[in-house]
N, C-alpha and C. Protein backbone atom coordinates (compact mmCIF):
# COMPACT_ATOMS: atom_id res chain seq x y z
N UNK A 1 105.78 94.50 114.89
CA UNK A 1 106.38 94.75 113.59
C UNK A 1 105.76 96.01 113.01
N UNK A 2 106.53 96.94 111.96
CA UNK A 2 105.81 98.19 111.77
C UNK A 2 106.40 97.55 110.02
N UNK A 3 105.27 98.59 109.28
CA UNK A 3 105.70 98.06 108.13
C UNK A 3 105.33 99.91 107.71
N UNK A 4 106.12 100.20 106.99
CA UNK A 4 105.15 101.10 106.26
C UNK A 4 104.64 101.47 104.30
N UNK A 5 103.95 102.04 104.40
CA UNK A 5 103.43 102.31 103.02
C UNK A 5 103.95 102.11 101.87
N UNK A 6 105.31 103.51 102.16
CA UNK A 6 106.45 102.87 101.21
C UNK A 6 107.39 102.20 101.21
N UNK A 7 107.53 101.31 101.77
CA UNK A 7 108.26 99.80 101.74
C UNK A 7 106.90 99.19 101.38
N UNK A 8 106.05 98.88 101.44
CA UNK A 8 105.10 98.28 100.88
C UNK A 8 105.47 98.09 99.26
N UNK A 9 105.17 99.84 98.70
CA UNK A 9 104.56 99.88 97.67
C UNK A 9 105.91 100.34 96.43
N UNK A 10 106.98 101.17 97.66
CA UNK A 10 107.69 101.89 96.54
C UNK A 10 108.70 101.50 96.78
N UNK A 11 109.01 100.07 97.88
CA UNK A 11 110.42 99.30 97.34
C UNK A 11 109.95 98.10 97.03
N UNK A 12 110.56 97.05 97.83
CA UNK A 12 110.55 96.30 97.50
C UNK A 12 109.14 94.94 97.96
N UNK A 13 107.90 94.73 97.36
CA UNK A 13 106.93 94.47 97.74
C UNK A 13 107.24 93.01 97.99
N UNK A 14 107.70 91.94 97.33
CA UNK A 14 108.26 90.70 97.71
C UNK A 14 108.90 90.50 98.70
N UNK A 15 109.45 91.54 99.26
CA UNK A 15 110.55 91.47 100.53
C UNK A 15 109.98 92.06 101.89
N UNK A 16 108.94 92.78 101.33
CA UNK A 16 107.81 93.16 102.57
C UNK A 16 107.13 91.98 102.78
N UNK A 17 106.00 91.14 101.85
CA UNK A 17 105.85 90.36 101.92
C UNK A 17 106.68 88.89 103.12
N UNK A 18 107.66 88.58 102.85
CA UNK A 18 108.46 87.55 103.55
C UNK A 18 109.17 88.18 104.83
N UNK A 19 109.40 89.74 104.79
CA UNK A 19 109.37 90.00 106.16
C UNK A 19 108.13 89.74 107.00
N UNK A 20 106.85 90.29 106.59
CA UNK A 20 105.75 89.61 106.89
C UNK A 20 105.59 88.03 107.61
N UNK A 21 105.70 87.54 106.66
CA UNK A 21 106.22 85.65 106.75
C UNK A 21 107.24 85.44 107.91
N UNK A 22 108.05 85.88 107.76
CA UNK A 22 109.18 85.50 108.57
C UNK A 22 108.47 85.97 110.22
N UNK A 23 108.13 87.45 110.45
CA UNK A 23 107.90 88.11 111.86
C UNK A 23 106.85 86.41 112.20
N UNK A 24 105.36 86.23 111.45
CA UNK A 24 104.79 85.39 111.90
C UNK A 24 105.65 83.58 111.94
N UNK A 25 106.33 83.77 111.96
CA UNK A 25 106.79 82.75 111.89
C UNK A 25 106.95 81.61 110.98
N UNK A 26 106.83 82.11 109.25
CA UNK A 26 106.74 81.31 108.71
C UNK A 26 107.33 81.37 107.12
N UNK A 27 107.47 80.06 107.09
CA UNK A 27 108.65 80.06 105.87
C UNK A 27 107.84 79.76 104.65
N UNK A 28 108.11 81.02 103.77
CA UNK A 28 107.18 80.59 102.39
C UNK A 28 107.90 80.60 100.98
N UNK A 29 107.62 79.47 100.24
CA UNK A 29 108.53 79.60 99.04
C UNK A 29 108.68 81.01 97.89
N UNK A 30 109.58 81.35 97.73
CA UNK A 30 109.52 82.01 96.52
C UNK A 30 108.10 82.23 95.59
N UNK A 31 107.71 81.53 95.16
CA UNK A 31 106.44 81.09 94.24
C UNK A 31 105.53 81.98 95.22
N UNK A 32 105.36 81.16 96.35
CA UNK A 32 104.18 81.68 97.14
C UNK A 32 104.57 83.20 97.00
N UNK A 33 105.37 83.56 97.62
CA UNK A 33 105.92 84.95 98.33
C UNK A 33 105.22 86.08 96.79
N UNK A 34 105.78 85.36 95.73
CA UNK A 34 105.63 86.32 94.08
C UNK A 34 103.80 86.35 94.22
N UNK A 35 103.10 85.41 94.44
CA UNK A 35 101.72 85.11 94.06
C UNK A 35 101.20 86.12 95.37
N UNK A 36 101.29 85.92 96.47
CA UNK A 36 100.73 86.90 97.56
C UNK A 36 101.10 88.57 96.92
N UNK A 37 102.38 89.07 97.09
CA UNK A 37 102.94 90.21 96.63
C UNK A 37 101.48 90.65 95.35
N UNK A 38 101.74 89.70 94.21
CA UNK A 38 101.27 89.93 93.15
C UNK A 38 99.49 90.69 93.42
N UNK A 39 98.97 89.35 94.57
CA UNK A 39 97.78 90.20 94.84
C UNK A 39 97.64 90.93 95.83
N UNK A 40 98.37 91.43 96.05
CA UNK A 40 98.29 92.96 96.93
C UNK A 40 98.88 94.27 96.40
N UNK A 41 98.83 94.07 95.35
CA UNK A 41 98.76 95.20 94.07
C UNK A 41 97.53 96.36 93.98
N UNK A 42 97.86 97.08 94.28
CA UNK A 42 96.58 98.05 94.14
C UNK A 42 95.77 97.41 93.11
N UNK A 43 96.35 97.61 92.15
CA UNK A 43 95.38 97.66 90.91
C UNK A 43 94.48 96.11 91.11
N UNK A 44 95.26 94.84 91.39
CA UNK A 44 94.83 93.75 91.21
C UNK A 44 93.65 93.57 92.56
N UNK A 45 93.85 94.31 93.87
CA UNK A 45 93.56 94.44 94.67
C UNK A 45 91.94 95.49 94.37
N UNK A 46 91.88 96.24 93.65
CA UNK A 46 90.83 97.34 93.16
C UNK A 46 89.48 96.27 92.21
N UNK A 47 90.15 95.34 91.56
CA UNK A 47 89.46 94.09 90.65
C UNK A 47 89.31 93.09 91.37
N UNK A 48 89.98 93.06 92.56
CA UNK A 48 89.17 91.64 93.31
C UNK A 48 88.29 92.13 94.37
N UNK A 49 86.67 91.02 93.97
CA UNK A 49 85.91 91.67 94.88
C UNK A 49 85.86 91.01 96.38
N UNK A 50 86.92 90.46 96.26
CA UNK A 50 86.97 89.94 97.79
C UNK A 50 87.88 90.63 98.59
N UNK A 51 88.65 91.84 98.32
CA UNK A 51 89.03 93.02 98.65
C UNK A 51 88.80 94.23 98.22
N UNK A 52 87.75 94.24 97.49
CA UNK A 52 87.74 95.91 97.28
C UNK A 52 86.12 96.38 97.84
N UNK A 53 85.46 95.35 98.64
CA UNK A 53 84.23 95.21 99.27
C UNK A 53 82.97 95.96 98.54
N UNK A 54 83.42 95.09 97.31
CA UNK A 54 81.70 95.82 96.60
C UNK A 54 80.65 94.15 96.60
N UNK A 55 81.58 93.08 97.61
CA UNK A 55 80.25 92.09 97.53
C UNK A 55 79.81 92.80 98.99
N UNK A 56 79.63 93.80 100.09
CA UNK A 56 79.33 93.91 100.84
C UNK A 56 78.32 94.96 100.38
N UNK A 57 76.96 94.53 101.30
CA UNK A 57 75.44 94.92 101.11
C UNK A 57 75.56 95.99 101.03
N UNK A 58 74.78 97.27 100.30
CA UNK A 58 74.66 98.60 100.18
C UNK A 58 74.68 99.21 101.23
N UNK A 59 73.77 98.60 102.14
CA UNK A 59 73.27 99.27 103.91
C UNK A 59 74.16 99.02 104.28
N UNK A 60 75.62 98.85 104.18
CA UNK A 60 76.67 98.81 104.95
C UNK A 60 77.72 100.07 104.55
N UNK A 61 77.75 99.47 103.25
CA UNK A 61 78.59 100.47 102.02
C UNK A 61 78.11 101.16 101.10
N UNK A 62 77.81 101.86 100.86
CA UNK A 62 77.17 102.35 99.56
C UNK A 62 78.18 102.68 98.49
N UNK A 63 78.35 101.31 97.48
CA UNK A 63 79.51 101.67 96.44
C UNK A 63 79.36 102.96 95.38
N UNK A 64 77.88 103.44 95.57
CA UNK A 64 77.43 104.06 94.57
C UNK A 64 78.36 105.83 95.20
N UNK A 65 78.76 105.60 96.14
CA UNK A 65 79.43 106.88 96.55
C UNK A 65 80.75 107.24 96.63
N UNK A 66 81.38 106.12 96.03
CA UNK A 66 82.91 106.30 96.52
C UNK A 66 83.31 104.45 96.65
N UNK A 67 84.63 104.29 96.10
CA UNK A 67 85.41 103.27 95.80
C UNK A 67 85.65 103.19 97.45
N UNK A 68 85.98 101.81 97.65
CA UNK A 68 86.66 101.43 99.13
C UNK A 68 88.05 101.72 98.26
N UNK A 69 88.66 101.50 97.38
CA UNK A 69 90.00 101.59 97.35
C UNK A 69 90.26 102.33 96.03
N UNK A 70 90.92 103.54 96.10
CA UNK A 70 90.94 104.86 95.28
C UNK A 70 91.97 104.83 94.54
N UNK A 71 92.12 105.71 93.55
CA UNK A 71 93.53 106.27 92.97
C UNK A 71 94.07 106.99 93.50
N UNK A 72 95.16 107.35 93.47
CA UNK A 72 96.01 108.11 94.77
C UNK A 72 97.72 107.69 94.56
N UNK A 73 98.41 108.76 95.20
CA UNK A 73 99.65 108.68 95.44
C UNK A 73 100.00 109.57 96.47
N UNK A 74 100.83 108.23 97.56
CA UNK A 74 101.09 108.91 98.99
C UNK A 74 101.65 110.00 98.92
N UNK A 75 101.17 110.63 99.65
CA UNK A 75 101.48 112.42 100.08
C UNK A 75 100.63 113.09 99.05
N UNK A 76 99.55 112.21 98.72
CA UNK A 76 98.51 113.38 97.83
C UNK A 76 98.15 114.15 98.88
N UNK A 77 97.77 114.09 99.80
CA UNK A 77 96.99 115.05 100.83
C UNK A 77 97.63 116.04 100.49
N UNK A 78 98.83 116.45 101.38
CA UNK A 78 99.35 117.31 101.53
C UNK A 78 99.96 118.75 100.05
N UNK A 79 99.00 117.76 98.83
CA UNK A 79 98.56 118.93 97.86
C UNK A 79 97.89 119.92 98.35
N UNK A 80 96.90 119.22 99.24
CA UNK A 80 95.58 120.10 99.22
C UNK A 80 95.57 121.60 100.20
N UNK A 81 96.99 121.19 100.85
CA UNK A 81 97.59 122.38 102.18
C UNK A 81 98.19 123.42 101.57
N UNK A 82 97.46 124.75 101.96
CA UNK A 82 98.77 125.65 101.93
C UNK A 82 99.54 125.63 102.35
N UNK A 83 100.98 126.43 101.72
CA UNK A 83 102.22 126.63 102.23
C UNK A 83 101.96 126.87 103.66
N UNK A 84 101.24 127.17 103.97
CA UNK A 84 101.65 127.81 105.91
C UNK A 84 100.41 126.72 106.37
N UNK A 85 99.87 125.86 105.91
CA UNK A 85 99.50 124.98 106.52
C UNK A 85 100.03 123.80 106.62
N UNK A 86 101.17 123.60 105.14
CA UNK A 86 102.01 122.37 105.78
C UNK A 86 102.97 122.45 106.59
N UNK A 87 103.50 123.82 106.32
CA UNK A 87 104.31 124.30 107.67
C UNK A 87 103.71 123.90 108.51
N UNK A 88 102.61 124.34 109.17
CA UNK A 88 102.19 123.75 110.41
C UNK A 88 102.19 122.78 110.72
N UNK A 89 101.42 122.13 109.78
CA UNK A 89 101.63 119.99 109.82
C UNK A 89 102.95 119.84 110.33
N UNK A 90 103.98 120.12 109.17
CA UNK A 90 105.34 119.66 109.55
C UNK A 90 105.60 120.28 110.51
N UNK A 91 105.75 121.07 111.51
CA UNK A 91 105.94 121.42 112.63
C UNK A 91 105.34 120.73 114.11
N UNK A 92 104.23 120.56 113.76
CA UNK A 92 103.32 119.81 114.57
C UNK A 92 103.82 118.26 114.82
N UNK A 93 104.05 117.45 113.42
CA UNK A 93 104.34 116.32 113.16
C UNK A 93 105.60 116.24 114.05
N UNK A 94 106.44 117.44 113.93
CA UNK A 94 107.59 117.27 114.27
C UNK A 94 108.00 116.93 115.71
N UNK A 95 107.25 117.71 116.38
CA UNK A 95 107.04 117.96 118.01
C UNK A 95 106.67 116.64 118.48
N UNK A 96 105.52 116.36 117.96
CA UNK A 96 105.00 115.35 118.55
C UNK A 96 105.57 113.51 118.61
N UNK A 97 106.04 113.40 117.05
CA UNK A 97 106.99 112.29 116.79
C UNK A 97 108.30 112.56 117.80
N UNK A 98 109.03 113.42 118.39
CA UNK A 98 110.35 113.77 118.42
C UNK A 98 110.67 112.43 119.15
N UNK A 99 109.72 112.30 120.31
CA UNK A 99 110.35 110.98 121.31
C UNK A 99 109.85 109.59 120.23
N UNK A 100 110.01 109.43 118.91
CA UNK A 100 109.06 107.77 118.56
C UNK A 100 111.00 107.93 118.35
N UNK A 101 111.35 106.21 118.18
CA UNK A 101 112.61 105.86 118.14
C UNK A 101 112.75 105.32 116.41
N UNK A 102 111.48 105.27 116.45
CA UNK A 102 111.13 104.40 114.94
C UNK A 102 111.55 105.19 113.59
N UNK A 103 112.37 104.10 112.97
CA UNK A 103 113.15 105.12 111.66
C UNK A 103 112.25 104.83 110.36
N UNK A 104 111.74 105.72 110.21
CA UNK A 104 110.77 105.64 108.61
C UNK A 104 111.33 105.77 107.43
N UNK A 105 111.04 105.32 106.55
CA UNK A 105 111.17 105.19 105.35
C UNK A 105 111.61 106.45 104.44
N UNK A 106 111.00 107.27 104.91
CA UNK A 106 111.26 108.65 104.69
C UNK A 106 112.69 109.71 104.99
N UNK A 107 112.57 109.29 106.43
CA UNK A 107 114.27 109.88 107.00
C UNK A 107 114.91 109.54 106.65
């Protein structure tokens, strides 16, 4: 199963969710489906510390340097490129994807 980012985040997150459900084989009510979705919310996801790994020991992580899970919006990177360097990306990207069959979200 391929899922990506934005079907995750910038359609429909309940319906990613139960595609989820469904590939593993399993049937989940409405209720459930809203309550999972709900916590895999960035934001709600950034406040729980059982995903955003600040109960994990310093000597592993050091929270004092950087969030495990940031602010951001996909395709921030590609701010940071010059014009003739995203050219390149996108050129590069291009070549190399040509043989994937897989239709993204994007195309």
């Amino acid at each position: 199963m391929y899922i990506s980012y934005e079907e995750l985040i910038k359609q429909d997150l309940n319906e990613s969710v139960n595609r989820i459900a469904q590939f593993l084989g399993k049937a989940l009510d409405p209720e459930v489906i809203e309550k999972i979705a709900d916590r895999c919310l960035f934001i709600n996801m950034k406040n729980n510390p059982m995903s955003n790994y600040s109960v994990v020991p310093q000597e592993f992580m050091d929270q004092t340097k950087g969030q495990f899970l940031r602010k951001g919006v996909a395709g921030d990177w590609k701010n940071h490129l010059t014009p003739e360097e995203a050219e390149h990306f996108d050129a590069v990207f291009k070549e190399k994807m040509k043989d994937v069959k897989y239709k993204f979200a994007w195309d």
